[in-house]
C-alpha atoms as a PDB file:
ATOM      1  CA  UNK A   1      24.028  -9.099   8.408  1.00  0.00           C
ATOM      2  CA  UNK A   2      21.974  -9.246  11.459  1.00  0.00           C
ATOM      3  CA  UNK A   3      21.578 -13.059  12.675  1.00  0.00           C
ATOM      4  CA  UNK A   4      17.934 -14.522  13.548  1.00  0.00           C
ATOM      5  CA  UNK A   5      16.159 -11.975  11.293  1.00  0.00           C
ATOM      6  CA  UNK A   6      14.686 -14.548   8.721  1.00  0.00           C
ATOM      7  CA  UNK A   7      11.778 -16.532   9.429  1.00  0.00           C
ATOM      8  CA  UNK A   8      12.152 -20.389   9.564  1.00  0.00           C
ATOM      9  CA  UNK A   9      11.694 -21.450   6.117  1.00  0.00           C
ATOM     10  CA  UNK A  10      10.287 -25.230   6.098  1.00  0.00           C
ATOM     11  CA  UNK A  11       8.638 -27.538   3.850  1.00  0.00           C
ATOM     12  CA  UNK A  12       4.781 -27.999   4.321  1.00  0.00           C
ATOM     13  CA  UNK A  13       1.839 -29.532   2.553  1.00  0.00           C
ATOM     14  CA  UNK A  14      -0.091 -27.324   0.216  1.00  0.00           C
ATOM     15  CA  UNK A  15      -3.949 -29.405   0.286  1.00  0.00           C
ATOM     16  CA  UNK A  16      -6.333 -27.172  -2.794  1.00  0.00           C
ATOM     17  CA  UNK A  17      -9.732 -27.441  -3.191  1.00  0.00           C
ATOM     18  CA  UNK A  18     -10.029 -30.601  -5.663  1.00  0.00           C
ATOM     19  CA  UNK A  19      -7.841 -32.511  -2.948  1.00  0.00           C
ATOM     20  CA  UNK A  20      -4.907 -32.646  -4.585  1.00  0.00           C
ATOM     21  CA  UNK A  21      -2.032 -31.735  -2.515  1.00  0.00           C
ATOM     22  CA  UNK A  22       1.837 -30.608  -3.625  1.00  0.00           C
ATOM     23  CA  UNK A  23       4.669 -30.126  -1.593  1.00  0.00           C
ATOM     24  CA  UNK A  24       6.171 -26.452  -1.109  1.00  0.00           C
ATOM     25  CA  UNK A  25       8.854 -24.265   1.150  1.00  0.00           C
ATOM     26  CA  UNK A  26       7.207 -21.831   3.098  1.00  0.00           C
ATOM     27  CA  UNK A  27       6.998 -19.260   6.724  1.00  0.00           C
ATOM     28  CA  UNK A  28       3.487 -20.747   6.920  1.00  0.00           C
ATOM     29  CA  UNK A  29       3.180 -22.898  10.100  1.00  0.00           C
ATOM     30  CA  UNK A  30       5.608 -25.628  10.799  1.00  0.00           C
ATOM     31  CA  UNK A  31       7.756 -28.135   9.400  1.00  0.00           C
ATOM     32  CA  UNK A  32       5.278 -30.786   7.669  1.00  0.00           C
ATOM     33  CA  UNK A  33       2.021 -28.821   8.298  1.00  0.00           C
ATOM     34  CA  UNK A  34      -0.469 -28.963   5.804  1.00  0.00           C
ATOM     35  CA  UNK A  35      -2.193 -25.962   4.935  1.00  0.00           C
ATOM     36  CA  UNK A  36      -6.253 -26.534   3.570  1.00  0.00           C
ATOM     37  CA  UNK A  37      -6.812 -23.932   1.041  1.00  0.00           C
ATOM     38  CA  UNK A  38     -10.743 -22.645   1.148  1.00  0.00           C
ATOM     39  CA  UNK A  39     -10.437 -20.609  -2.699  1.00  0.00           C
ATOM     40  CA  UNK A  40      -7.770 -21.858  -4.944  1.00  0.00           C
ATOM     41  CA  UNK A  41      -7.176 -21.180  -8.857  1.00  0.00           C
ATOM     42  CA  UNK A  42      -9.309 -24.492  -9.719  1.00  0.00           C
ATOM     43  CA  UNK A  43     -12.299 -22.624  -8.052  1.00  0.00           C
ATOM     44  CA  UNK A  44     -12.289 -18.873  -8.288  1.00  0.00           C
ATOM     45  CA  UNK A  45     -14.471 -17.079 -10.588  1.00  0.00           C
ATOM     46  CA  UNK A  46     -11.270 -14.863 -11.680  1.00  0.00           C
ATOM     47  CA  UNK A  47      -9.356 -17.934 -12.594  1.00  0.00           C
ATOM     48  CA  UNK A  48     -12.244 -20.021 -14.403  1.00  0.00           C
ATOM     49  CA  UNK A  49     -14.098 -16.597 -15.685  1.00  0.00           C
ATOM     50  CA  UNK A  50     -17.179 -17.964 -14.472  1.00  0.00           C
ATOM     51  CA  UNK A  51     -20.178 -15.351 -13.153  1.00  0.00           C
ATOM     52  CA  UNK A  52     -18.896 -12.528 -15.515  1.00  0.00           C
ATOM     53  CA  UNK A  53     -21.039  -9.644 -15.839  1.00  0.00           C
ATOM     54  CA  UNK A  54     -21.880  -8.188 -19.782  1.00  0.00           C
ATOM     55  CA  UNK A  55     -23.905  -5.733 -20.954  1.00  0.00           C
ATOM     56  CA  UNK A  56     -25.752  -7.226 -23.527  1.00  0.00           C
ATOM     57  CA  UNK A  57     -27.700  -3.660 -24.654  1.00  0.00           C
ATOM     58  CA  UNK A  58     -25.443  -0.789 -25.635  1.00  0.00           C
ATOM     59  CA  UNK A  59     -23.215   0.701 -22.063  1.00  0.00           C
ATOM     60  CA  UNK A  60     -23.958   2.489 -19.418  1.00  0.00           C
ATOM     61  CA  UNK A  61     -25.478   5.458 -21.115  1.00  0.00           C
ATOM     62  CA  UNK A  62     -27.848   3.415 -22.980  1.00  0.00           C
ATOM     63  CA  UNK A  63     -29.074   1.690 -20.147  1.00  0.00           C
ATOM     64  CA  UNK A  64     -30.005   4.286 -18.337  1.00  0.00           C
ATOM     65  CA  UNK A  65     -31.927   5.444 -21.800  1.00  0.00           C
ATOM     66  CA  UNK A  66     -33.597   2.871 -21.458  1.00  0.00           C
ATOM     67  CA  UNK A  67     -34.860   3.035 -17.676  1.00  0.00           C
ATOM     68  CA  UNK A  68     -35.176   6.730 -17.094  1.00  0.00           C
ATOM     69  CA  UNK A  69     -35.723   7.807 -20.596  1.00  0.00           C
ATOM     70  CA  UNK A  70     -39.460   8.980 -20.486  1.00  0.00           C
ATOM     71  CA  UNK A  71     -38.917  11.357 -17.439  1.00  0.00           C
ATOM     72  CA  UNK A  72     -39.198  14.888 -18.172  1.00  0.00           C
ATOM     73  CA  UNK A  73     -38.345  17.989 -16.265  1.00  0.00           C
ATOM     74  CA  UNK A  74     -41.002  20.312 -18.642  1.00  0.00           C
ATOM     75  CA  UNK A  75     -44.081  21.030 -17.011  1.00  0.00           C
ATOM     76  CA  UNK A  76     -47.092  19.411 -19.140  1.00  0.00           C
END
């Protein structure tokens, strides 16, 4: 095995959203760095299912029904 080929792998300061900070080993930064996290699981829409999207009226098919359904292609 090839010696030097790891990254330093150090300790640092994990600091989420809500403040609360933990302690983890990591290649991120330096030894005792603390790394401020901008979108964490205590924030993002996938974690908390917030903003989520449903069609309340049929799918796709039926929505479009619904918008487009009076045009015609006949001559009147």
């Amino acid at each position: 095995m090839k010696a030097d080929t790891h990254p330093d792998y150090h300790m640092i300061t994990v600091k989420m959203t809500d403040g609360t900070e933990f302690q983890t080993r990591s290649t991120w930064g330096s030894e005792g760095d603390t790394l401020t996290l901008e979108i964490d699981p205590t924030s993002h829409p996938a974690w908390t299912g917030g903003n989520q999207r449903l069609l309340q009226e049929g799918g796709r098919v039926a929505q479009f029904n619904k918008r487009f359904g009076g045009l015609s292609l006949k001559k009147k």
